[in-house]
Protein backbone atom coordinates (compact mmCIF):
# COMPACT_ATOMS: atom_id res chain seq x y z
CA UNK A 1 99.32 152.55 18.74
CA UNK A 2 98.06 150.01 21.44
CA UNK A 3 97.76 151.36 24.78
CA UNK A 4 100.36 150.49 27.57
CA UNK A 5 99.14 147.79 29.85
CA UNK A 6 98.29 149.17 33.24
CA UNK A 7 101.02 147.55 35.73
CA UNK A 8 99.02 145.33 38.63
CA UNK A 9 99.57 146.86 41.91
CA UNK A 10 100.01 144.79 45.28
CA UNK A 11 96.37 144.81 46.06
CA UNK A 12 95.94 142.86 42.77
CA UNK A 13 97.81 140.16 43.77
CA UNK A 14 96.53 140.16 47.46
CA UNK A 15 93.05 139.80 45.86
CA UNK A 16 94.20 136.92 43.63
CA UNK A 17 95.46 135.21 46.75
CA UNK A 18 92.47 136.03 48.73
CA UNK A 19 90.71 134.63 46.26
CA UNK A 20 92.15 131.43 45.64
CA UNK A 21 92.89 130.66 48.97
CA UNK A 22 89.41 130.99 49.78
CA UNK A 23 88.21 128.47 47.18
CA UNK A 24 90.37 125.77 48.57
CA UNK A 25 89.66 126.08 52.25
CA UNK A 26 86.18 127.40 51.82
CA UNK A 27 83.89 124.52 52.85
CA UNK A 28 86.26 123.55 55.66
CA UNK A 29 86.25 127.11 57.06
CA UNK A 30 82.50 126.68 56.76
CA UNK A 31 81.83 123.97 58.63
CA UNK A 32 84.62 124.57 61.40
CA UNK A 33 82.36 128.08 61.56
CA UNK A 34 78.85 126.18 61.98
CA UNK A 35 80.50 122.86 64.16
CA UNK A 36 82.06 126.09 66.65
CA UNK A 37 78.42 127.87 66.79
CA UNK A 38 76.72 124.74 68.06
CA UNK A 39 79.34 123.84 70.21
CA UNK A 40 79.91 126.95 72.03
CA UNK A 41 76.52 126.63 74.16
CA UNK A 42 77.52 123.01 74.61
CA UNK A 43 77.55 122.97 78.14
CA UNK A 44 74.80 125.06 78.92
CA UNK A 45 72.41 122.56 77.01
CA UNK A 46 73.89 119.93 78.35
CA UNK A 47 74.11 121.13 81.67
CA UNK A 48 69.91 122.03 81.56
CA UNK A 49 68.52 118.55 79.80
CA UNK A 50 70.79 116.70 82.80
CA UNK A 51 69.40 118.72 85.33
CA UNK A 52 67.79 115.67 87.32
CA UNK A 53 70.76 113.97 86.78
CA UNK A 54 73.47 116.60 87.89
CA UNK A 55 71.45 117.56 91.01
CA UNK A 56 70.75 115.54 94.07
CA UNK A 57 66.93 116.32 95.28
CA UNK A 58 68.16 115.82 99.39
CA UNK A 59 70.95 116.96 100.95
CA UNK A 60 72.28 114.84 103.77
CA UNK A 61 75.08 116.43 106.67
CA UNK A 62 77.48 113.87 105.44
CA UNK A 63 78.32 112.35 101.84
CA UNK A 64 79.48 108.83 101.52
CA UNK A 65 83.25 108.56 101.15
CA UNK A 66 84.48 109.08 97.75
CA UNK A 67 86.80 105.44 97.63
CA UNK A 68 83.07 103.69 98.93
CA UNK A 69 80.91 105.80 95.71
CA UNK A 70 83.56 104.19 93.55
CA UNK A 71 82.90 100.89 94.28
CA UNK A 72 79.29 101.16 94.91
CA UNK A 73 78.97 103.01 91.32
CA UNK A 74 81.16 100.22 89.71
CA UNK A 75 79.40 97.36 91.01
CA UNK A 76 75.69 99.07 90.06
CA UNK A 77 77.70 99.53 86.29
CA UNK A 78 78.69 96.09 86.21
CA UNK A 79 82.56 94.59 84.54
CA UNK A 80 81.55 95.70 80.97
CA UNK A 81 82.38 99.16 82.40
CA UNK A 82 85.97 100.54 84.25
CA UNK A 83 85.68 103.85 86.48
CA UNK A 84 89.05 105.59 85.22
CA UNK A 85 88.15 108.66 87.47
CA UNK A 86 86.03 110.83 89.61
CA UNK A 87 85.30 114.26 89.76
CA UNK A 88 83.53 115.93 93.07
CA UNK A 89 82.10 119.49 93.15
CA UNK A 90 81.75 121.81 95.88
CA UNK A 91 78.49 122.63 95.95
CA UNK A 92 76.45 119.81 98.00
CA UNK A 93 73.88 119.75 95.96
CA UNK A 94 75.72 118.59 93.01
CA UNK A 95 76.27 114.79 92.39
CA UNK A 96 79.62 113.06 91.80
CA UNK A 97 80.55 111.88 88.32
CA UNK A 98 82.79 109.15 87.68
CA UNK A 99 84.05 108.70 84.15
CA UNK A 100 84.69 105.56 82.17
CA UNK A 101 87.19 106.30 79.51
CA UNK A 102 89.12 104.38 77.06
CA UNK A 103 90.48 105.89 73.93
CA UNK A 104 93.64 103.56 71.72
CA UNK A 105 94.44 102.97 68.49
CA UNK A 106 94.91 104.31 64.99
CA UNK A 107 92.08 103.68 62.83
CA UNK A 108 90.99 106.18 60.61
CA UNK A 109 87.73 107.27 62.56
CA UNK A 110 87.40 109.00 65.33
CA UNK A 111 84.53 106.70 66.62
CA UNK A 112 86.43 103.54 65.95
CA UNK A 113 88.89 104.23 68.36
CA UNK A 114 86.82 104.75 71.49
CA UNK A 115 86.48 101.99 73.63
CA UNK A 116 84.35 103.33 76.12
CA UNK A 117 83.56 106.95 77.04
CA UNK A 118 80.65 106.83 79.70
CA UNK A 119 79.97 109.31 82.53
CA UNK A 120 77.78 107.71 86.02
CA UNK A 121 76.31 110.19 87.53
CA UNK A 122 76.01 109.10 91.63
CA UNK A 123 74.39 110.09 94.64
CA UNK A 124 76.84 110.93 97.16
CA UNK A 125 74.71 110.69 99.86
CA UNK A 126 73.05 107.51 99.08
CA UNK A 127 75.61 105.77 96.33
CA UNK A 128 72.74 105.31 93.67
CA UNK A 129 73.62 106.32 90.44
CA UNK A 130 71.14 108.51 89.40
CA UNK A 131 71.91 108.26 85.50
CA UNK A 132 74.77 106.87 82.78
CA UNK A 133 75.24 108.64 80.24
CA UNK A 134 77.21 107.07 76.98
CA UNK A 135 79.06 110.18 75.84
CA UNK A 136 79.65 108.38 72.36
CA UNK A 137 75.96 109.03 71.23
CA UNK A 138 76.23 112.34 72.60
CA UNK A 139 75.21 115.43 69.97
CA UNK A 140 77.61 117.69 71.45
CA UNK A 141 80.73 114.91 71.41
CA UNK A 142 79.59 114.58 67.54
CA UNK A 143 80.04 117.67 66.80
CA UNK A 144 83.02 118.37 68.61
CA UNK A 145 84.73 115.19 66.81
CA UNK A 146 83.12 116.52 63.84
CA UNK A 147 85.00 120.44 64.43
CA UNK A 148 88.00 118.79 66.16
CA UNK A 149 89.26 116.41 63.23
CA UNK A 150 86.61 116.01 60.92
CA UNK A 151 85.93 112.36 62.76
CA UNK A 152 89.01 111.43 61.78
CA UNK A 153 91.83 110.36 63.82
CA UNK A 154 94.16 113.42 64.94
CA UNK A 155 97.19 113.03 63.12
CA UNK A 156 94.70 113.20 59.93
CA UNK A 157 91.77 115.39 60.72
CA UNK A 158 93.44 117.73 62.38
CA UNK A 159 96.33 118.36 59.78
CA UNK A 160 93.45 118.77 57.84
CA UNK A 161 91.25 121.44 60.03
CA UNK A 162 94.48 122.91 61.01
CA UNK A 163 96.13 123.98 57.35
CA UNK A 164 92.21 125.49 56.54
CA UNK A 165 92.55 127.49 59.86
CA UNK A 166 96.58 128.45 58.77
CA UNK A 167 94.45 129.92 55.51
CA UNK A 168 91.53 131.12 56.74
CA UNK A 169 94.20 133.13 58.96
CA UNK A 170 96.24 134.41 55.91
CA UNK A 171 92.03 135.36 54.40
CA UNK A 172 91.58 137.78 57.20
CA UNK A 173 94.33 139.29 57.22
CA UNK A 174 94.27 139.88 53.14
CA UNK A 175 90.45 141.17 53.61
CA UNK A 176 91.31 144.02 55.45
CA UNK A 177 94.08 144.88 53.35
CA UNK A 178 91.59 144.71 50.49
CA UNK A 179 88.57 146.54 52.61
CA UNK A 180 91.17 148.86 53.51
CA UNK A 181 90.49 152.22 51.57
CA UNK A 182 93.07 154.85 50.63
CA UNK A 183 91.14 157.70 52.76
CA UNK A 184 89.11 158.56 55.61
CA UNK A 185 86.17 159.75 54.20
CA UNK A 186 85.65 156.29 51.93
CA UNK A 187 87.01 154.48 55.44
CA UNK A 188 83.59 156.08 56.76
CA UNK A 189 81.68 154.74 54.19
CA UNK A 190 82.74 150.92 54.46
CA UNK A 191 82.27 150.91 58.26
CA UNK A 192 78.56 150.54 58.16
CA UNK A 193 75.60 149.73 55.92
CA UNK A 194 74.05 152.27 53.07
CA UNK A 195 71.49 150.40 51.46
CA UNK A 196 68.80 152.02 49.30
CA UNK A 197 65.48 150.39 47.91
CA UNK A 198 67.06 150.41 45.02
CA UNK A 199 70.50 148.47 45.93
CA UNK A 200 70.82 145.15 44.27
CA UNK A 201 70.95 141.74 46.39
CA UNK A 202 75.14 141.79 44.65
CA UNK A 203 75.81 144.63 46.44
CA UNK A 204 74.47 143.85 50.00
CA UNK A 205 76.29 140.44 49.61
CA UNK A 206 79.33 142.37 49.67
CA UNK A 207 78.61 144.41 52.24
CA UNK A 208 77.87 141.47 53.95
CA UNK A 209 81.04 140.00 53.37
CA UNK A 210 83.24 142.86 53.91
CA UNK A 211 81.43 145.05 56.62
CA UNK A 212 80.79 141.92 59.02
CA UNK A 213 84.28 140.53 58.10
CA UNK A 214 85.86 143.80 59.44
CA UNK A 215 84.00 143.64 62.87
CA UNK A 216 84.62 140.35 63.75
CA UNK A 217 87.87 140.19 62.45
CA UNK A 218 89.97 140.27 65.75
CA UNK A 219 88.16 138.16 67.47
CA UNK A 220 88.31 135.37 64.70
CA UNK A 221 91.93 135.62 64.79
CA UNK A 222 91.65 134.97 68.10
CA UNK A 223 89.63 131.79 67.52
CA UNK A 224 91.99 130.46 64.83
CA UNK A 225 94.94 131.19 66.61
CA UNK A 226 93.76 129.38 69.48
CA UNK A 227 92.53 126.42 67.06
CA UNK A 228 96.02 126.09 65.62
CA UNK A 229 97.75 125.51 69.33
CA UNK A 230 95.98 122.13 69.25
CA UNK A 231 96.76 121.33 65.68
CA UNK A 232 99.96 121.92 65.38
CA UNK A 233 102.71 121.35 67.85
CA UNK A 234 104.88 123.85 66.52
CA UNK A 235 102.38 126.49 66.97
CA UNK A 236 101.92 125.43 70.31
CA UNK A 237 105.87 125.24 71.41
CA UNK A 238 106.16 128.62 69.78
CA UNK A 239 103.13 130.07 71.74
CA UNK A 240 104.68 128.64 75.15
CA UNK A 241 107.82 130.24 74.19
CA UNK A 242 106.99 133.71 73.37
CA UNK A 243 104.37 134.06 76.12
CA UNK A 244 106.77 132.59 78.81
CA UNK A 245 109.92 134.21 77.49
CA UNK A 246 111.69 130.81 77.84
CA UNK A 247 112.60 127.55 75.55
CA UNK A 248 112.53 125.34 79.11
CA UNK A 249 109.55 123.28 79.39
CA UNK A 250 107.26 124.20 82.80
CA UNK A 251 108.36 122.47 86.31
CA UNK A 252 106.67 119.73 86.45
CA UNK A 253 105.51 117.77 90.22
CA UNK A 254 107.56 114.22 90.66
CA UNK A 255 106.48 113.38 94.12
CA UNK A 256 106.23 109.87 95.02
CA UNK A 257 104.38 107.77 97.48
CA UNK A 258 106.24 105.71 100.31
CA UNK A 259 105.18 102.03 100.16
CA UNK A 260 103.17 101.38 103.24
CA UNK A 261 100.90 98.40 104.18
CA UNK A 262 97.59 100.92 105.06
CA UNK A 263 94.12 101.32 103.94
CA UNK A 264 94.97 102.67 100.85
CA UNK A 265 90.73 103.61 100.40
CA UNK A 266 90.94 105.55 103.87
CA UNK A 267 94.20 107.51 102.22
CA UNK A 268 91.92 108.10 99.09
CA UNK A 269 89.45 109.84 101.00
CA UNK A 270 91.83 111.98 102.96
CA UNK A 271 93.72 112.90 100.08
CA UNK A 272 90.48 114.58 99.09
CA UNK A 273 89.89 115.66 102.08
CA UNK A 274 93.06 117.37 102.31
CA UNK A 275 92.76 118.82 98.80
CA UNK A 276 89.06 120.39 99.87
CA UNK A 277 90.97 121.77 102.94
CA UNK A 278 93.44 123.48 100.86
CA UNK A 279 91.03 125.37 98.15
CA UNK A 280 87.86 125.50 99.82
CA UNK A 281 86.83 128.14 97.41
CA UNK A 282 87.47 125.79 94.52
CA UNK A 283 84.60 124.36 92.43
CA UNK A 284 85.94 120.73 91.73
CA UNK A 285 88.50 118.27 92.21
CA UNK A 286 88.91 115.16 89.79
CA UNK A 287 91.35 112.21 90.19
CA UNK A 288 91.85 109.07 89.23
CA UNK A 289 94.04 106.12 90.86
CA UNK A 290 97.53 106.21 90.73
CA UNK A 291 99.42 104.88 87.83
CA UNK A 292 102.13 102.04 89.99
CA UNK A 293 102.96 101.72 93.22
CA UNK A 294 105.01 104.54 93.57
CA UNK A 295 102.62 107.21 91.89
CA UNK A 296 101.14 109.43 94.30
CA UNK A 297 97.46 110.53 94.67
CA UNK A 298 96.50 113.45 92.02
CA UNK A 299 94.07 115.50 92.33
CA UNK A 300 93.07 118.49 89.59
CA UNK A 301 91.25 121.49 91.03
CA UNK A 302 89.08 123.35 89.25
CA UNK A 303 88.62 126.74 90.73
CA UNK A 304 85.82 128.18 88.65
CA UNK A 305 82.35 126.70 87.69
CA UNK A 306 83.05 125.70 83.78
CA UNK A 307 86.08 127.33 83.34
CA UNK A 308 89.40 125.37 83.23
CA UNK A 309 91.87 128.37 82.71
CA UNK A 310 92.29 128.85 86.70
CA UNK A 311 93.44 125.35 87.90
CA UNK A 312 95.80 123.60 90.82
CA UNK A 313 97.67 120.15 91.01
CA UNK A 314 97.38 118.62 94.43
CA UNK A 315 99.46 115.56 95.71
CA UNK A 316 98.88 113.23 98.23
CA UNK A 317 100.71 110.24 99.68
CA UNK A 318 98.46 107.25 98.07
CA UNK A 319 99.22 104.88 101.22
CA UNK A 320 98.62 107.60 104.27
CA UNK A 321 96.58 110.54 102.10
CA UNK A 322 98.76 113.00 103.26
CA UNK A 323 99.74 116.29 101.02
CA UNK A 324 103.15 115.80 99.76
CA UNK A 325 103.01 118.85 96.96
CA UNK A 326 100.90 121.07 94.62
CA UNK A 327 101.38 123.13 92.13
CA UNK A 328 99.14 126.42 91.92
CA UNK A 329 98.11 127.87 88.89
CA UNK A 330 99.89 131.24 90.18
CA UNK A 331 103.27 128.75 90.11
CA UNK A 332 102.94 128.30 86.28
CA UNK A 333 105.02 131.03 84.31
CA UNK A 334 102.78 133.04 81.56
CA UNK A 335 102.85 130.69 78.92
CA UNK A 336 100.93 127.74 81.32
CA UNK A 337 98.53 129.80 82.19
CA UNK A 338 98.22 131.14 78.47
CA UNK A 339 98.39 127.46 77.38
CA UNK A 340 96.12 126.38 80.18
CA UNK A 341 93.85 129.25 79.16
CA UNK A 342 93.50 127.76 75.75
CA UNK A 343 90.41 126.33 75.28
CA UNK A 344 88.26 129.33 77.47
CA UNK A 345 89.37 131.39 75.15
CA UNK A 346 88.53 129.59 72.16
CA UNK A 347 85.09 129.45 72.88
CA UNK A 348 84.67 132.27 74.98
CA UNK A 349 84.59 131.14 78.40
CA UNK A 350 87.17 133.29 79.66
CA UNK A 351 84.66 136.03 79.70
CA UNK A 352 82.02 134.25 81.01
CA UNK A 353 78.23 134.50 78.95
CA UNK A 354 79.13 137.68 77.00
CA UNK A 355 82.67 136.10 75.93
CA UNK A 356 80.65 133.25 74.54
CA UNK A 357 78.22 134.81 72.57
CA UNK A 358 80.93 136.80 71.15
CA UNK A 359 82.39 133.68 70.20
CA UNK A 360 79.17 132.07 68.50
CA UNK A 361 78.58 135.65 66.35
CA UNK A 362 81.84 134.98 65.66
CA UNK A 363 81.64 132.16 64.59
CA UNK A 364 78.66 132.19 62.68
CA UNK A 365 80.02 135.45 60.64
CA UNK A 366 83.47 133.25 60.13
CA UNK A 367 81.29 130.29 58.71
CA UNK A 368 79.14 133.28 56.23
CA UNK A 369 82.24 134.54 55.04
CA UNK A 370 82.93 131.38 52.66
CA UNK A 371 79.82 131.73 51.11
CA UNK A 372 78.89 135.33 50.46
CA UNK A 373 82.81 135.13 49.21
CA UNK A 374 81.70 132.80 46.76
CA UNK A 375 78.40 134.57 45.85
CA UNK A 376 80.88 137.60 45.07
CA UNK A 377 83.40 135.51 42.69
CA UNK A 378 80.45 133.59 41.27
CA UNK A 379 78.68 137.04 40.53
CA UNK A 380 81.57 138.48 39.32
CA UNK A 381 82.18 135.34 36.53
CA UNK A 382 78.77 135.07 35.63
CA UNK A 383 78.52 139.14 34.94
CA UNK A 384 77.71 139.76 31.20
CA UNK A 385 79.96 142.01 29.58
CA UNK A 386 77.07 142.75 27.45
CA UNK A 387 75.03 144.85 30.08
CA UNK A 388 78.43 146.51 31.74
CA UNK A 389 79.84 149.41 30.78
CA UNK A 390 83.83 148.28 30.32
CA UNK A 391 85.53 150.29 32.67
CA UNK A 392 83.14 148.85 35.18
CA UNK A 393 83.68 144.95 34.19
CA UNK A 394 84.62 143.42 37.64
CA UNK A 395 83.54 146.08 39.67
CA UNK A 396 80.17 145.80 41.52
CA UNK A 397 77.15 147.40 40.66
CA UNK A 398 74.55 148.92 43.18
């Protein structure tokens, strides 16, 4: 009489899923893992090979107005290039930016659609521009492209990058149901390494895979749930909602300028002025021109040094530079500043130098986890029956 098949239990299945959800998203999870290592340190690098470029070597008592740096720094660029906007930083020592951006229409590749992304870094006490950099040959740009959408245009790439993160979401969360052991004393056991001489490279693979995928667990979530606000709107709508408690979108400024024949440069330059004033604390302030007639003068302020969670909207009259309104990141409800938050806590800015290497140990495990996974299904086919005992076909041997 033939034995009774043994009924498959739930962590049977949540293995089967593990595993063949893993296949298909594997090499995307991997290189979203290595793309987000490399680009967590981005500005740091950046920041240290433009050194000479970020950094004036003299500091004078007074800059040259911003509206005059514009059009000195255009007319040293030449027509080929368009200042879109500025940014200006609080600390004197640090030289004004202007950026030249263009970005339109829907080819395929991500490259084919920029028009021109340049940043001029300027004296502000002299007007030279000290250095232009093109941003489209930049390493760091590449790779963010490259981790963003794959190079690809959004509405492709990041469908793409965004269904791998869905399922390398629904991975982590089967892995520690399968890591998860029925009681304390093997819990003990799986929480840190117990290699021998002896132990086989099969085994340490798995503990590889299982042991480092159970530390770094929450904080991956983190950095696929934050990934999947910018892929998906849905995900992001739903985020705004929950954390703000409400389905109405944020306030949003609608100030507008009074038409005025003035010297709409002077206004400029007390519209910055005024913002300054207002958050002297604050690390930058970036604006470009206003849209029509009627648009006033925005300005963004950044409050902390490579951080954009903490920022204010500041409005000025564009024909008298006046303040007409802001909006204060204490004004937003929690799901702005959650929202606005975004992207520091993606790659670990929020917590400063330690948040970041979090992130990249993170990462780096997340981008592992693909392969030693593999290693472990690939052992497990290739396993000889003849050499195994049976009841230990599947199973790992140390």
């Amino acid at each position: 009489m033939s034995k009774q098949k043994k009924k498959k239990g739930f962590k049977h299945w949540v293995g089967k899923a593990h595993l063949v959800l893993g296949l298909a998203s594997g090499l995307i999870v991997l290189l979203l893992g290595v793309t987000g290592c490399i680009f967590v340190f981005s500005q740091e690098i950046t920041n240290t090979l433009r050194e000479d470029a970020i950094y004036v070597k003299e500091v004078n008592a007074t800059p040259v107005p911003v509206s005059q740096l514009w059009k000195q720094a255009q007319a040293q660029i030449g027509d080929s290039l368009t200042i879109t906007n500025v940014t200006v930083y609080s600390d004197p020592k640090q030289s004004v930016v202007f950026h030249c951006y263009k970005f339109g229409g829907e080819n395929l590749f991500y490259y084919d659609n920029i028009d021109q992304y340049v940043s001029v870094y300027t004296n502000q006490y002299t007007g030279k521009v000290l250095r232009v950099y093109d941003e489209e040959l930049d390493f760091f740009v590449f790779i963010k492209a490259l981790h963003w959408s794959l190079l690809m245009k959004d509405s492709v790439g990041q469908v793409i990058t965004g269904w791998a993160t869905f399922i390398f979401v629904i991975m982590l969360i089967t892995g520690i149901i399968l890591w998860w052991p029925k009681n304390k004393a093997a819990r003990k056991q799986r929480l840190w390494f117990q290699w021998k001489d002896t132990t086989k490279w099969r085994r340490k693979n798995y503990d590889l895979h299982n042991i480092f995928g159970f530390y770094i667990a929450t904080v991956a979530l983190i950095i696929a749930f934050t990934g999947m606000v910018w892929a998906f709107q849905w995900f992001y709508a739903t985020v705004y909602v929950v954390a703000s408690g409400s389905t109405t979108p944020p306030e949003q400024l609608a100030s507008k300028s009074v038409i005025a024949k003035t010297d709409k440069d002077a206004a400029y330059d007390l519209a910055f002025t005024n913002a300054m004033k207002r958050h002297a604390g604050a690390d930058s302030f970036s604006s470009g021109k206003p849209a029509d007639s009627l648009a006033p003068i925005d300005i963004y302020v950044g409050q902390n040094a490579g951080t954009y969670w903490q920022s204010h909207q500041v409005q000025c009259d564009q024909y008298t530079g006046k303040f007409i309104a802001e909006r204060l990141h204490s004004d937003k409800n929690f799901g702005e500043q959650l929202l606005t938050a975004n992207y520091d806590i993606h790659v670990g800015a929020i917590l400063g130098i330690p948040g970041k290497i979090l992130a990249f140990i993170a990462s780096f495990i997340s981008a592992m986890l693909p392969v030693t996974g593999f290693l472990i299904w690939r052992g497990r086919v290739k396993k000889s029956p003849k050499n195994v005992p049976s009841k230990r076909v599947g199973n790992l041997a140390t």
